[in-house]
Protein backbone atom coordinates (compact mmCIF):
# COMPACT_ATOMS: atom_id res chain seq x y z
CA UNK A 1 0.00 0.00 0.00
CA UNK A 2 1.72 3.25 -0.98
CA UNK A 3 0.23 5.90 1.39
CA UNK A 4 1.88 4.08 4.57
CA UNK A 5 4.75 2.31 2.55
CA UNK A 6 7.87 2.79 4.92
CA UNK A 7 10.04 5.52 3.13
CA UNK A 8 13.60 6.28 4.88
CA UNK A 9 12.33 4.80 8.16
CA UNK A 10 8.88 5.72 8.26
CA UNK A 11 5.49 5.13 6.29
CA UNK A 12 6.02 8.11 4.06
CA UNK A 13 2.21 9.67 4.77
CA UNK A 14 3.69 10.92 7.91
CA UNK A 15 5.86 13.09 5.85
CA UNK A 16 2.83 15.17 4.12
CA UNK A 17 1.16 15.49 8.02
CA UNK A 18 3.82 16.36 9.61
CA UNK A 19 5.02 19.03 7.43
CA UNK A 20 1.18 20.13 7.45
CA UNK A 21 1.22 20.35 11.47
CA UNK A 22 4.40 22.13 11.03
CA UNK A 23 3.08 24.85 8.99
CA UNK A 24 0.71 26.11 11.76
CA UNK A 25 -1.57 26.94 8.72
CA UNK A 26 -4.67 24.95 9.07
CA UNK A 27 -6.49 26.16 11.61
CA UNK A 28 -9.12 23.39 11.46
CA UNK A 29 -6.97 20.62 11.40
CA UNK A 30 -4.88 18.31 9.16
CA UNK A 31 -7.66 15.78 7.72
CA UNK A 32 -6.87 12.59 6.11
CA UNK A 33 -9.56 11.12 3.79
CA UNK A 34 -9.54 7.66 3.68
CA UNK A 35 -11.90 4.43 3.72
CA UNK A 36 -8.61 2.55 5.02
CA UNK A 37 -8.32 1.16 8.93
CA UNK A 38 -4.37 0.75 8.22
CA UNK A 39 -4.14 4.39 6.69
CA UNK A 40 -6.55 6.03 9.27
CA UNK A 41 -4.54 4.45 12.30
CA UNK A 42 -1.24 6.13 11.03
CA UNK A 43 -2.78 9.06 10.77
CA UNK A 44 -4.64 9.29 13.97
CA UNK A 45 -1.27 8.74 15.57
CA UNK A 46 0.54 11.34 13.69
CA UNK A 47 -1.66 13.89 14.88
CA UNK A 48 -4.22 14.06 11.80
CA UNK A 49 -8.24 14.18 12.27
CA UNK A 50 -9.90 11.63 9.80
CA UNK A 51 -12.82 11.53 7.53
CA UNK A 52 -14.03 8.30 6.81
CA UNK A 53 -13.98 8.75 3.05
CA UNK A 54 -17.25 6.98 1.18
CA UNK A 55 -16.86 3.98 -0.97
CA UNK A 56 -17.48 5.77 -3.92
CA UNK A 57 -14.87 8.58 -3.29
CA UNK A 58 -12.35 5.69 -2.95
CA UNK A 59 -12.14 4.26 -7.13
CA UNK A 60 -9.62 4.65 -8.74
CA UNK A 61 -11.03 7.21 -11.45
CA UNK A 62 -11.98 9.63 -8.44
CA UNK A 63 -10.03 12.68 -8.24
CA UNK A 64 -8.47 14.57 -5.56
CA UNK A 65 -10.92 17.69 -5.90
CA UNK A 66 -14.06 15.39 -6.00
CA UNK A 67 -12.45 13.90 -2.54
CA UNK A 68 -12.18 17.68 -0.93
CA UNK A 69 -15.77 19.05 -2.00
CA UNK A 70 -16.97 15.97 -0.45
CA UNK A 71 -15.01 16.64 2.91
CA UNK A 72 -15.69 20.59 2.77
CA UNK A 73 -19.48 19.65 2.36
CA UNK A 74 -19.52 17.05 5.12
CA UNK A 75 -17.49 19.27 7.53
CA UNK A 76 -19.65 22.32 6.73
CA UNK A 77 -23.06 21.52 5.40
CA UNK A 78 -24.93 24.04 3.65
CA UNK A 79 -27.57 26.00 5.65
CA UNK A 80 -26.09 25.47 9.25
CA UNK A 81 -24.31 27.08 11.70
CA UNK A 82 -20.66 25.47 10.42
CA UNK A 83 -18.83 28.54 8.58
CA UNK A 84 -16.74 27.03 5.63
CA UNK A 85 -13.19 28.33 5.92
CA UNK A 86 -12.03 30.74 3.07
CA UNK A 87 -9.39 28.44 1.77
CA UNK A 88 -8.58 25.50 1.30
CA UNK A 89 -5.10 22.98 0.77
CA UNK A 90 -5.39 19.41 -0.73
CA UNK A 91 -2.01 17.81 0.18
CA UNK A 92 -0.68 14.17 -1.70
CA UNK A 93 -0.28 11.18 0.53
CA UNK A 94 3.12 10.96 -1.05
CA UNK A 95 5.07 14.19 -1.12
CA UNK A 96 8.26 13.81 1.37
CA UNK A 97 10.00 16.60 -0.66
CA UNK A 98 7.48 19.01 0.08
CA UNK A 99 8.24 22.00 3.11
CA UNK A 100 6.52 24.46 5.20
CA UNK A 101 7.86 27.10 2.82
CA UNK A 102 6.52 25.66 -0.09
CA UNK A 103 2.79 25.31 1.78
CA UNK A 104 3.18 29.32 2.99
CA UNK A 105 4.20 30.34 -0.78
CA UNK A 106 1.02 28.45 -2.05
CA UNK A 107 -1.33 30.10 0.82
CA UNK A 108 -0.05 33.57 -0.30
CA UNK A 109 -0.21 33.29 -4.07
CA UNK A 110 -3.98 31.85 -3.71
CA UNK A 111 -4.79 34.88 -1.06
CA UNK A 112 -3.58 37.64 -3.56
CA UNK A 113 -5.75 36.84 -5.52
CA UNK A 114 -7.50 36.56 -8.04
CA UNK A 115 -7.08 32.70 -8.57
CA UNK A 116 -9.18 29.95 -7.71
CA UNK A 117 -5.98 27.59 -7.27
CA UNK A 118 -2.31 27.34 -6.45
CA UNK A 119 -0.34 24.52 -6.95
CA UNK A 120 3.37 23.29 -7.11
CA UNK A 121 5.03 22.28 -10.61
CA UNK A 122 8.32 21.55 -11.47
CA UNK A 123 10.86 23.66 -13.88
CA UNK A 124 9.27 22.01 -16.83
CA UNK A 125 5.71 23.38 -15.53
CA UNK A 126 4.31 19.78 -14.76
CA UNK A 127 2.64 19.30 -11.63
CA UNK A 128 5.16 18.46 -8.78
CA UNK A 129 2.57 16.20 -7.26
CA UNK A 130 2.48 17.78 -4.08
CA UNK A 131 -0.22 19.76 -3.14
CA UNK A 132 -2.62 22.58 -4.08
CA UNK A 133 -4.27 25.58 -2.04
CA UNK A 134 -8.04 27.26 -3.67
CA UNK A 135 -10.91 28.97 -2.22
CA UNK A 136 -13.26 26.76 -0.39
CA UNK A 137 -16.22 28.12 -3.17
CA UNK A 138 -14.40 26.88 -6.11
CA UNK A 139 -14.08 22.97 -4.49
CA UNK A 140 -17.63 23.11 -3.70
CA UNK A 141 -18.83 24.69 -6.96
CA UNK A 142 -16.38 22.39 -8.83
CA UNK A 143 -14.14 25.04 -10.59
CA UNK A 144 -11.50 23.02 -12.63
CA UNK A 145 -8.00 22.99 -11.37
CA UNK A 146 -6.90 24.15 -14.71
CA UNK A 147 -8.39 27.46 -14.73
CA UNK A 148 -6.97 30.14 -16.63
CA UNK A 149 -6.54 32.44 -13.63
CA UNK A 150 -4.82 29.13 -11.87
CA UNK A 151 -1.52 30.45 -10.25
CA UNK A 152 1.73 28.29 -10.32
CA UNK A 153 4.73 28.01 -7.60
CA UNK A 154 7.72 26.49 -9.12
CA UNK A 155 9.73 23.92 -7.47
CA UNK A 156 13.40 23.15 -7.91
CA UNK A 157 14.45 20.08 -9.66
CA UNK A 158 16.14 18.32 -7.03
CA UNK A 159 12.12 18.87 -4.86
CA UNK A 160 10.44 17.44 -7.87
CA UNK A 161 9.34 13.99 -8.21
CA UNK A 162 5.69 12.94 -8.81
CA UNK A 163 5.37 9.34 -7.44
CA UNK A 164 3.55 7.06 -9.51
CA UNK A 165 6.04 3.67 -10.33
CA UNK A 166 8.64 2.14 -8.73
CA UNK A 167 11.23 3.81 -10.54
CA UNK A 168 9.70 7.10 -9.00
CA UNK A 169 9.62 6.11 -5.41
CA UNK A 170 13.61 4.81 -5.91
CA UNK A 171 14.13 8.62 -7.22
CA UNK A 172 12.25 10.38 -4.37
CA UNK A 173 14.35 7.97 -1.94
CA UNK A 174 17.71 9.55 -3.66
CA UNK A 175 16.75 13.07 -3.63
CA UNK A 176 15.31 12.87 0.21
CA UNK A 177 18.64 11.58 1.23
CA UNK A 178 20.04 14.26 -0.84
CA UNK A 179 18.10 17.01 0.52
CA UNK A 180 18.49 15.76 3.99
CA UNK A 181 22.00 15.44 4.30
CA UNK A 182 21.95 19.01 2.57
CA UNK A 183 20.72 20.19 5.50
CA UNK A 184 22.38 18.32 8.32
CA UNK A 185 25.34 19.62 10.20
CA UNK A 186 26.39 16.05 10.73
CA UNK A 187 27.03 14.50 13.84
CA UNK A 188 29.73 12.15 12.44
CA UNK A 189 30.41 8.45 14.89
CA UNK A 190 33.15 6.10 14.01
CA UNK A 191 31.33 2.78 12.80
CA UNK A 192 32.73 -0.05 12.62
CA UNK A 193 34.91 -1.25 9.42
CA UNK A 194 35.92 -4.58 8.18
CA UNK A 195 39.15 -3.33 8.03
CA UNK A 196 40.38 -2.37 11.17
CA UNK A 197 43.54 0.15 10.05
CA UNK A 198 40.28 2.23 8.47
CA UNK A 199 38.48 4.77 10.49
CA UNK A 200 34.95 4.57 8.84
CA UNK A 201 32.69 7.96 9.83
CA UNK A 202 28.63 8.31 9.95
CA UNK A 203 26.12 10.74 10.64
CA UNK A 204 23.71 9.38 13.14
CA UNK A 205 21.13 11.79 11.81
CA UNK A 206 21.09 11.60 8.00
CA UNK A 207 23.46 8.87 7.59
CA UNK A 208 25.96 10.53 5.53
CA UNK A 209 29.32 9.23 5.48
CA UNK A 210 32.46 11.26 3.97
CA UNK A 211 34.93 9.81 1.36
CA UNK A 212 37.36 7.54 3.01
């Protein structure tokens, strides 16, 4: 199962919540939509609230906006006292290379207006697969993503990889580790080394080890 398919130590949907929680930017919550018992206790314990997404939300040929109306609608029903929020952020099960920055970019270009969507895209203006912010009204009222007033945030290369085959996940696993050590000052440990006259160094928090 891909949403909760360990990726670098962890079932990589805890990567999109966490980085959601981190943001401070939903007010109401992170939600995960899913009709899963394995997928909903991961992200129960990661912190997430859960809607229990409807059979027919869960086909394959379903897509992402259809899946937020439906939980916009069913947290805020017309005609009652539940006031729909403004905006609105769909975020992929499987986007490890996304960051708070990318999430507070996407907010602002969305709250400039006037665009119904934001999302992320690569260099070569393909969608990055990560997530997308709109108004609230244009999930419910079914605006299409591809609007013409639809606002892009670029993303560089090395944060770009939409997963969707093996070969993809393998790539996203490089360029985390990539990205990660990147950033790590590197607490380097002497391992040990088959042979003993070699001093073999690790980080013990990205795992990087330096030329020998």
């Amino acid at each position: 199962m891909k949403n909760i398919r360990f990726f670098h130590g962890k079932p990589i949907l805890l990567y999109s919540i966490e980085t959601a929680l981190k943001s401070g930017l939903f007010d109401a919550g992170v939600w995960v939509s899913t009709e899963d018992p394995a997928i909903a206790r991961v992200a129960w314990a990661a912190g997430a609230k859960l809607h229990p997404r409807q059979k027919a939300l869960a086909e394959n040929h379903v897509g992402t906006q259809e899946v937020t109306r439906a939980v916009l609608l069913e947290l805020y029903p017309p005609r009652t006292d539940y006031k729909m929020p403004v905006l609105a952020c769909c975020i992929y099960a499987t986007a490890p290379l996304m960051t708070v920055e990318d999430l507070r970019a996407g907010l602002e270009l969305v709250a400039e207006g006037p665009t119904p969507y934001a999302y992320s895209v690569g260099p070569d203006g393909k969608d990055a697969g990560q997530w997308y912010w709109g108004l609230s009204s244009a999930f419910v009222d079914e605006v299409p993503l591809d609007h013409p007033h639809t606002k892009h945030l670029t993303i560089a290369e090395h944060r770009v990889c939409d997963i969707n085959t093996y070969e993809d996940w393998e790539r996203a696993e490089r360029l985390y580790r990539d990205m990660r050590q990147a950033a790590c000052q590197h607490n380097l440990q002497v391992v040990p080394n088959a042979i003993p006259e070699m001093v073999h160094l690790r980080c013990t928090s990205c795992g990087f080890s330096p030329p020998t």
